[in-house]
Protein backbone atom coordinates (compact mmCIF):
# COMPACT_ATOMS: atom_id res chain seq x y z
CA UNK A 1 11.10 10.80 6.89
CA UNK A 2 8.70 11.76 9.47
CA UNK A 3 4.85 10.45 9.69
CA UNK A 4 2.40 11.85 11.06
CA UNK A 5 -0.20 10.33 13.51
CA UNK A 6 -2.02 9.58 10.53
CA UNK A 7 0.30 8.06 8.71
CA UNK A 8 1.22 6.03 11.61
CA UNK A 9 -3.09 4.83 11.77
CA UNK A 10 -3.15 3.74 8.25
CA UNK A 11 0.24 1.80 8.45
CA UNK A 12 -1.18 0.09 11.53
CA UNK A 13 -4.63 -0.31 9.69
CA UNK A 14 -3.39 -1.83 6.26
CA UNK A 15 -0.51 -3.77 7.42
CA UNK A 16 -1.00 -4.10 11.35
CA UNK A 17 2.19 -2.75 12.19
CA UNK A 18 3.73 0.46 13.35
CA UNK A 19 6.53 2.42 10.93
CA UNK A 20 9.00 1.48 14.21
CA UNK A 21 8.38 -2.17 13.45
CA UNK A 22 8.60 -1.61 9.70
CA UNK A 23 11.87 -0.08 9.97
CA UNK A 24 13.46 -3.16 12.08
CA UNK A 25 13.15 -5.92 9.86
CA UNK A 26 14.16 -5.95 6.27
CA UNK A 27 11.33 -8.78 5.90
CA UNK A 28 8.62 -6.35 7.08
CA UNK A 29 9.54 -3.87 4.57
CA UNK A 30 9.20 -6.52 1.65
CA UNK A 31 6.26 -7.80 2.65
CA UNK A 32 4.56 -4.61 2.78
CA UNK A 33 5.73 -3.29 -0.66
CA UNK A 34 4.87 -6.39 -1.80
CA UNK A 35 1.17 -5.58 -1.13
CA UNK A 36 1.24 -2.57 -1.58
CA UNK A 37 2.72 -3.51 -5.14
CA UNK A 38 0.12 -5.27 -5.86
CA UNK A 39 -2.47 -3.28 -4.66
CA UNK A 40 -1.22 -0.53 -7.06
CA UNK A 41 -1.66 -3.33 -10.06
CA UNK A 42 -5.09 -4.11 -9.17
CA UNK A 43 -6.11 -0.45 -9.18
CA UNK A 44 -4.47 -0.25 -12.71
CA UNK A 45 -6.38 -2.63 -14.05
CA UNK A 46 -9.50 -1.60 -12.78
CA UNK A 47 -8.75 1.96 -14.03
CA UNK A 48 -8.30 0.50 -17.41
CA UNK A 49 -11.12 -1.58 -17.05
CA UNK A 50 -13.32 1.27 -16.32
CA UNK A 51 -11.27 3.64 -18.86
CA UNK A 52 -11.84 0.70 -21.20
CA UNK A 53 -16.17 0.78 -20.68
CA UNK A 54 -16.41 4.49 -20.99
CA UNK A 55 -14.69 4.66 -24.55
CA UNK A 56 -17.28 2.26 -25.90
């Protein structure tokens, strides 16, 4: 896959690495999903949360 500059900023931004050092070590690339994992589950549960206080 190819990323763009931008891409490139926000990878270095959110994890503080470049895609060329996320593609060298396998441990990188966990750690990052990992977050980014659990990111996505906090954001769920907010969403509900919110969802949750409008339907009241």
């Amino acid at each position: 896959m190819k990323h763009t500059p931008e891409m490139e900023k926000a990878m270095q931004q959110s994890h503080n690495m470049g895609y060329a050092e996320y593609g060298r070590k396998l441990e990188n690339q966990i750690a990052v999903e990992k977050k980014r994992q659990h990111e996505y589950e906090k954001c769920k549960h907010m969403v509900a949360e919110l969802d949750n206080q409008l339907h009241k």
